[in-house]
N, C-alpha and C. Protein backbone atom coordinates (compact mmCIF):
# COMPACT_ATOMS: atom_id res chain seq x y z
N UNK A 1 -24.86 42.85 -84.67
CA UNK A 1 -24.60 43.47 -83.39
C UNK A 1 -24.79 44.99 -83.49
N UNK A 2 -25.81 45.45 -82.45
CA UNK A 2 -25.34 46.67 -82.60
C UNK A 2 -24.24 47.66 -82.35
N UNK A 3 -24.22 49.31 -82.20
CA UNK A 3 -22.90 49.89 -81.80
C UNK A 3 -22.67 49.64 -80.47
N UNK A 4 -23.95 49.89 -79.58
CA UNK A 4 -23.09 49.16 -77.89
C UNK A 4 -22.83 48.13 -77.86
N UNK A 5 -23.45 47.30 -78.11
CA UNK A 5 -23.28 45.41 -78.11
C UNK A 5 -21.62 45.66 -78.64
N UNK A 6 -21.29 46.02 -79.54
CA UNK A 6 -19.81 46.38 -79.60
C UNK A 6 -18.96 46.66 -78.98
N UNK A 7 -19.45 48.05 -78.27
CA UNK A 7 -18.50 48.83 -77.25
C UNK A 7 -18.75 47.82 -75.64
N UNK A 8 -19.80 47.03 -75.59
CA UNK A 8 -19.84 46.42 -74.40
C UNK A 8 -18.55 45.19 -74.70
N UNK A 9 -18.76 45.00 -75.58
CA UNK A 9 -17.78 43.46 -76.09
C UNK A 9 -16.64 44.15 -75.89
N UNK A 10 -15.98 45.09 -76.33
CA UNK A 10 -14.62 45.43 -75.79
C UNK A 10 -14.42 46.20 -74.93
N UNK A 11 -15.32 46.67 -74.13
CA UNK A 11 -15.29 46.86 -72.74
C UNK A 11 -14.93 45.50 -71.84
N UNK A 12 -15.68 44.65 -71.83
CA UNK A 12 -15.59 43.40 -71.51
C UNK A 12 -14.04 42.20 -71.36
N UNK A 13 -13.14 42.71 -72.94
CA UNK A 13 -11.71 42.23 -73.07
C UNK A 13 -10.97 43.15 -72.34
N UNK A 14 -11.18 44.46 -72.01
CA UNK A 14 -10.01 45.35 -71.54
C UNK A 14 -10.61 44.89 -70.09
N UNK A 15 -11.46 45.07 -69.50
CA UNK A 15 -11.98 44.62 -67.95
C UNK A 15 -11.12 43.07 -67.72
N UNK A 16 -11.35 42.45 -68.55
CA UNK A 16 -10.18 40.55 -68.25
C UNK A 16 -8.75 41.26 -68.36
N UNK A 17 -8.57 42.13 -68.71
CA UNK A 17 -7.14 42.34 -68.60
C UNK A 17 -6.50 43.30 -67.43
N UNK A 18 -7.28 44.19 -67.21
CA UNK A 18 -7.26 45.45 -66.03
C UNK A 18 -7.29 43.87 -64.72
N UNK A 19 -8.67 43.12 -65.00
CA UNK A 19 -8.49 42.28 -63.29
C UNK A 19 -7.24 41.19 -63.41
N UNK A 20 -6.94 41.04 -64.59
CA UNK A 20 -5.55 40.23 -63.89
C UNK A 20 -4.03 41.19 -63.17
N UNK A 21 -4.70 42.45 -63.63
CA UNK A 21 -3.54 43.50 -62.86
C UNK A 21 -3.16 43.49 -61.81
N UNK A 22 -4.69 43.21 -60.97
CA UNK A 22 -4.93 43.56 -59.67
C UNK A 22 -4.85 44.75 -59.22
N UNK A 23 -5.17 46.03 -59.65
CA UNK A 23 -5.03 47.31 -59.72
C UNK A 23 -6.63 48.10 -59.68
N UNK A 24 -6.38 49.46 -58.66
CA UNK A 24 -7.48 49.83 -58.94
C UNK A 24 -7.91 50.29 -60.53
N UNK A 25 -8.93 50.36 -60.98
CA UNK A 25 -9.36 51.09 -61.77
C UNK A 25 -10.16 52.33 -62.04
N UNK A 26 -9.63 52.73 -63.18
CA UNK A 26 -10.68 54.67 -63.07
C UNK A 26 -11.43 54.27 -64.31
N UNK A 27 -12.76 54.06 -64.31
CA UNK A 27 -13.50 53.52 -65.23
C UNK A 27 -14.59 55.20 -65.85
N UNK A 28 -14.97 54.70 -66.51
CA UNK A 28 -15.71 56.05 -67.18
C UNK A 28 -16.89 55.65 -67.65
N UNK A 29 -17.73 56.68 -67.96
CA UNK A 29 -18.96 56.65 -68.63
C UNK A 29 -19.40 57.88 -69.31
N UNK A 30 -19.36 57.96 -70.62
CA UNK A 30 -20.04 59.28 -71.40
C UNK A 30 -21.33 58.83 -71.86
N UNK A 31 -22.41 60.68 -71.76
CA UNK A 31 -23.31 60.22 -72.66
C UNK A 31 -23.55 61.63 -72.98
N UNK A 32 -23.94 61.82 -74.25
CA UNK A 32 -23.84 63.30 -74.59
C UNK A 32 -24.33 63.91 -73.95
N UNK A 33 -24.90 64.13 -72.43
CA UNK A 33 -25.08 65.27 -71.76
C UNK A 33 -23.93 65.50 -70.81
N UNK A 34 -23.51 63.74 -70.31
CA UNK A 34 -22.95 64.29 -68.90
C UNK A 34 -21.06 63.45 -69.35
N UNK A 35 -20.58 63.12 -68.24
CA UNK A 35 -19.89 62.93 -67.88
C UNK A 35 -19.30 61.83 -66.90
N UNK A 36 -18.93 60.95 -66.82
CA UNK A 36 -19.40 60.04 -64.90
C UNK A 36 -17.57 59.37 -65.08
N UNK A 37 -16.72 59.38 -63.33
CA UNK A 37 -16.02 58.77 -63.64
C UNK A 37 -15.93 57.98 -61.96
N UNK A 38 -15.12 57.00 -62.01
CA UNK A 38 -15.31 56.52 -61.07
C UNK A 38 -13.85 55.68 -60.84
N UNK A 39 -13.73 55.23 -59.14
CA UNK A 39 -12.19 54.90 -58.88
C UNK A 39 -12.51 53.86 -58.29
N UNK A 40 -12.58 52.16 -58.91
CA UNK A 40 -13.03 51.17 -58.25
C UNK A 40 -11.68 49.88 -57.54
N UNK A 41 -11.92 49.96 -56.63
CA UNK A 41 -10.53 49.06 -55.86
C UNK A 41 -10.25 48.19 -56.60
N UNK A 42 -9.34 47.45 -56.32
CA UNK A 42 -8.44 45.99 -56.89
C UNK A 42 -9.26 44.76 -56.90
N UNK A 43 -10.41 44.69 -55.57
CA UNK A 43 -11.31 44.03 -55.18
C UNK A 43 -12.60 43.55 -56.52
N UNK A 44 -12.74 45.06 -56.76
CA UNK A 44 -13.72 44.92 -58.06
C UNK A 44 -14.45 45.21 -57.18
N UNK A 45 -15.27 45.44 -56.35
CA UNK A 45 -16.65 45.63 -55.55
C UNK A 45 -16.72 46.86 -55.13
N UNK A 46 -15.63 47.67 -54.83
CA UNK A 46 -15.61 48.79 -53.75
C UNK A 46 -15.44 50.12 -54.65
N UNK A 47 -15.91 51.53 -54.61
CA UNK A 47 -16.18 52.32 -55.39
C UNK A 47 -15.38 53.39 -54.07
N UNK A 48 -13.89 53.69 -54.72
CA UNK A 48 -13.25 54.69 -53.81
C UNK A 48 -13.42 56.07 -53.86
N UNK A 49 -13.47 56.28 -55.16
CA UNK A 49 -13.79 57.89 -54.84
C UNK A 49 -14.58 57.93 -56.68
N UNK A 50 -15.44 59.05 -56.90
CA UNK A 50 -16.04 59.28 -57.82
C UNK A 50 -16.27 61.38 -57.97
N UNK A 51 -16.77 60.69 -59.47
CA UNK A 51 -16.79 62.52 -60.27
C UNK A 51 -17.44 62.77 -61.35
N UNK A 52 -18.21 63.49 -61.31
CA UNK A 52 -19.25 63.30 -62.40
C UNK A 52 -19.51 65.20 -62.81
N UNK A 53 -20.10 64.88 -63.82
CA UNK A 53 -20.16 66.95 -64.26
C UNK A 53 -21.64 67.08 -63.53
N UNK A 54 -22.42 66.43 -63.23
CA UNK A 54 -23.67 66.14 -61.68
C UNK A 54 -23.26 67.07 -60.94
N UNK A 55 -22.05 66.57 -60.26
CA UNK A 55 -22.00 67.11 -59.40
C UNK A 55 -21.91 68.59 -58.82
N UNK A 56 -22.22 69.36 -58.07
CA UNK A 56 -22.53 70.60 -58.00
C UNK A 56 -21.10 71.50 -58.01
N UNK A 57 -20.04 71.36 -56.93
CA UNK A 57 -18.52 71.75 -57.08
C UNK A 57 -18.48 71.57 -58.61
N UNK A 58 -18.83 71.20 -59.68
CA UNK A 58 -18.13 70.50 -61.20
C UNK A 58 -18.36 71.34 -61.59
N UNK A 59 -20.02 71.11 -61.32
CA UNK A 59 -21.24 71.53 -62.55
C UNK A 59 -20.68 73.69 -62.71
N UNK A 60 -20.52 74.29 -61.39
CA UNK A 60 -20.62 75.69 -61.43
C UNK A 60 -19.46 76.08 -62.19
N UNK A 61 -18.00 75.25 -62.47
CA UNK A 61 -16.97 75.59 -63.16
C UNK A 61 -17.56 75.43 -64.28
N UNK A 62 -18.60 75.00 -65.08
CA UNK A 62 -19.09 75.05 -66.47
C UNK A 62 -20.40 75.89 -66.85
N UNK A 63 -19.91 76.20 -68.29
CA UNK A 63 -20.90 76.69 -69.01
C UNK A 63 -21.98 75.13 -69.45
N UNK A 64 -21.43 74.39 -69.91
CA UNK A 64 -22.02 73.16 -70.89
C UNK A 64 -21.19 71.86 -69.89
N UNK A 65 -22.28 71.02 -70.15
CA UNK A 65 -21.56 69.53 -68.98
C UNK A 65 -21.13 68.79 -69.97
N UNK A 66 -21.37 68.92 -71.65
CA UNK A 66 -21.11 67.64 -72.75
C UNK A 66 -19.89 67.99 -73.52
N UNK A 67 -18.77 68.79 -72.90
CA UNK A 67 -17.93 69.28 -73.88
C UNK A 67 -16.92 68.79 -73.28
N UNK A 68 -15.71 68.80 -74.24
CA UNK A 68 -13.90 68.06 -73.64
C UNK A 68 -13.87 69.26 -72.43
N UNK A 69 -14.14 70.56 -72.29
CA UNK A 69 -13.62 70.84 -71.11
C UNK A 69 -14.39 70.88 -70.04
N UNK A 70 -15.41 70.44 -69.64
CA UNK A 70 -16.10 69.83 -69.13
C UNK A 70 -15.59 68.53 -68.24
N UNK A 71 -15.30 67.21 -69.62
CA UNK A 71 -14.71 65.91 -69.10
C UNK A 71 -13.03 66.49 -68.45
N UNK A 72 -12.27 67.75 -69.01
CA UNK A 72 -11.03 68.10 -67.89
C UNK A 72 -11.24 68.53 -67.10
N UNK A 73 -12.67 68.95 -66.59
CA UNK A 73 -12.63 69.34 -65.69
C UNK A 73 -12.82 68.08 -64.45
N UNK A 74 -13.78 67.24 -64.95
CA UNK A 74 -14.07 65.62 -64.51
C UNK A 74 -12.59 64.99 -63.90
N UNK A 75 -11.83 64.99 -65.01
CA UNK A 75 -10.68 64.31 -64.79
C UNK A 75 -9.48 64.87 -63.72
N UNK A 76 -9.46 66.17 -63.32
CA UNK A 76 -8.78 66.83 -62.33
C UNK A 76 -9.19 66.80 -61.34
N UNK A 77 -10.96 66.46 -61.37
CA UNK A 77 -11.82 66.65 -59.90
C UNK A 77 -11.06 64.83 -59.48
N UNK A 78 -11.17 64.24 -60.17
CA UNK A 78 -11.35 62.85 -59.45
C UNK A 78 -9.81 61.91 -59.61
N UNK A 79 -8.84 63.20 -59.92
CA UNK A 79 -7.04 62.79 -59.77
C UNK A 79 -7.39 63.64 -58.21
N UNK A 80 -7.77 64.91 -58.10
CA UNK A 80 -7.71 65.36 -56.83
C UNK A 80 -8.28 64.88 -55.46
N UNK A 81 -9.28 63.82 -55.77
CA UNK A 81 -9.98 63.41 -54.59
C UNK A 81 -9.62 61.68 -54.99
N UNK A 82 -8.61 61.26 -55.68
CA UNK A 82 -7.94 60.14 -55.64
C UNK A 82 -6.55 60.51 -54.80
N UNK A 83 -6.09 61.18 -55.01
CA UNK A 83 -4.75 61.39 -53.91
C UNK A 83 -5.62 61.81 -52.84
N UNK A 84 -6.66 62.35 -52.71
CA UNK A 84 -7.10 62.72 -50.98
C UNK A 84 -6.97 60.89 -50.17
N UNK A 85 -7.67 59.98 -50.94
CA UNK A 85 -8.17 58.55 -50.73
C UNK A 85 -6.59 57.97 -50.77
N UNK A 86 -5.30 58.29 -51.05
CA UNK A 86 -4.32 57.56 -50.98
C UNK A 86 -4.20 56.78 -52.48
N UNK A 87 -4.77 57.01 -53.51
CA UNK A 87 -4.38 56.25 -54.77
C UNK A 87 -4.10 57.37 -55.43
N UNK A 88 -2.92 56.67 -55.85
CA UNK A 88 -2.06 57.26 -56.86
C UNK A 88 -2.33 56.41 -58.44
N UNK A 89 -1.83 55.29 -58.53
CA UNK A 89 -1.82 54.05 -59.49
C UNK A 89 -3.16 53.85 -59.96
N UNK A 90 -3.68 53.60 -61.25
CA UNK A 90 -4.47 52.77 -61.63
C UNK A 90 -4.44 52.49 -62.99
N UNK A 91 -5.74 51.59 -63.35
CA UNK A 91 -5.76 51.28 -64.60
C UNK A 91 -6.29 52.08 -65.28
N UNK A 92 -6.65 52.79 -67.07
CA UNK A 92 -8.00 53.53 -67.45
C UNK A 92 -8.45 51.80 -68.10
N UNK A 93 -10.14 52.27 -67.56
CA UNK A 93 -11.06 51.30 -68.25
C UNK A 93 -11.97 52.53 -68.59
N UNK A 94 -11.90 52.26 -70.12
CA UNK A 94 -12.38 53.29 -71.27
C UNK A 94 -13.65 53.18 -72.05
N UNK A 95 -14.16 51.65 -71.07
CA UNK A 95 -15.93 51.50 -71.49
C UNK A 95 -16.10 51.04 -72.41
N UNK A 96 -15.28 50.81 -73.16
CA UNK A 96 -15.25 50.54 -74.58
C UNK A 96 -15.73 51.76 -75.63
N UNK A 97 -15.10 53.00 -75.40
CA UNK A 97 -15.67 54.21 -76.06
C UNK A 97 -13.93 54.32 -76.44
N UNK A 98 -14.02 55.24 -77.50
CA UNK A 98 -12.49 55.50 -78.49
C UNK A 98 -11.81 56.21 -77.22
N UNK A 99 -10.49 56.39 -77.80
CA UNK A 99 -9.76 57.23 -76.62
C UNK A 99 -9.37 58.62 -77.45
N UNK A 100 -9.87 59.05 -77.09
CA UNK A 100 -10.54 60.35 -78.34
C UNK A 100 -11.38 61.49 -77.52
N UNK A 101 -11.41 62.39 -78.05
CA UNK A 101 -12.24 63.52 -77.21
C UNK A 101 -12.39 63.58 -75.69
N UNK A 102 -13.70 63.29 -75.80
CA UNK A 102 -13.48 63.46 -73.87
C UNK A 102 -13.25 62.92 -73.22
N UNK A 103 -13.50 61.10 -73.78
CA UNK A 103 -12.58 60.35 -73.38
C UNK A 103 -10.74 61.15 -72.80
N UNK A 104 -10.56 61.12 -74.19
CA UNK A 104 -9.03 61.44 -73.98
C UNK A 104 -8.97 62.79 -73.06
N UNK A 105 -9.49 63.74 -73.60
CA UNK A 105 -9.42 65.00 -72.29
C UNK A 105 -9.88 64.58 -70.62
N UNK A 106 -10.51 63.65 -70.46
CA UNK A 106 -10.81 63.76 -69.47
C UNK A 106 -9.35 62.46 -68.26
N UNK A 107 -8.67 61.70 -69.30
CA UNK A 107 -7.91 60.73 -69.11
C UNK A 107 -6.22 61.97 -68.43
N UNK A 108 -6.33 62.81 -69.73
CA UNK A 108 -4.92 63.87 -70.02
C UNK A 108 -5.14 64.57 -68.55
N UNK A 109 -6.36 65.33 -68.18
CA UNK A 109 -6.37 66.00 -66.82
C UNK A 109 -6.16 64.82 -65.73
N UNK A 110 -6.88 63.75 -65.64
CA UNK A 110 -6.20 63.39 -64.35
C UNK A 110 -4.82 63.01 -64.74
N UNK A 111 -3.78 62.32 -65.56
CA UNK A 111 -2.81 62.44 -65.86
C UNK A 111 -1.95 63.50 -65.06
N UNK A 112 -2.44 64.60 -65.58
CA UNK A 112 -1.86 65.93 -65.06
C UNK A 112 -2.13 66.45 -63.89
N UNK A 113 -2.95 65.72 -62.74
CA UNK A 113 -2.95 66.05 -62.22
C UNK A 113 -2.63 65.07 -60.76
N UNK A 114 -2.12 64.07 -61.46
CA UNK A 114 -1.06 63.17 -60.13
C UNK A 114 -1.77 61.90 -60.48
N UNK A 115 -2.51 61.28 -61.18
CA UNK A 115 -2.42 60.12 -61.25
C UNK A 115 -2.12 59.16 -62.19
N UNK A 116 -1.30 58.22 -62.07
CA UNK A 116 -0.32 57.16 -62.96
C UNK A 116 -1.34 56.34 -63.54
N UNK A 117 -1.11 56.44 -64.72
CA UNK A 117 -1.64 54.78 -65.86
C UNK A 117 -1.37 55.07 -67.23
């Protein structure tokens, strides 16, 4: 197997466990340039609010889009435009990537900045 075939496989066990929650989820995606996060309903189909270092509001607070403060900055944009949408609560689905670096920085800012998991 390779290293994604890996990280997809336990992406895959934490996703069977997040949908028996019934809870939205804040799912993620790194790739050494960018950043991507996203706030998907209880439903599984519906994509409530999203945040990416793309985006232009993100992108001008940075020097570099591939660094931990970068992903805090990710993670405050999309706790702030999750309380605009009325969610507070969710799950982290962590892609199957470590919970480590920007992972983790980008998890700690929305944390800190009003949303529960």
């Amino acid at each position: 197997m390779t290293k994604n075939d890996n990280r997809l496989r336990r992406a895959r066990r934490s996703r069977a466990k997040i949908r028996e929650l019934g809870v939205a989820r804040l799912t993620i995606h790194r790739t050494p340039r960018h950043m991507y996060a996203q706030i998907i309903g209880p439903d599984g189909g519906t994509v409530v609010v999203s945040a990416s270092t793309l985006q232009k509001e993100v992108r001008e607070a940075l020097d570099s889009t591939g660094n931990i403060a970068a992903a805090a900055v990710v993670g405050r944009s999309i706790a702030e435009k999750a309380k605009a949408a009325g969610v507070t609560r969710v799950a982290f689905d962590r892609s199957g990537f470590q919970y480590h670096g920007r992972v983790k920085a980008l998890a700690e800012a929305a944390r800190e900045n009003g949303l529960e998991f």
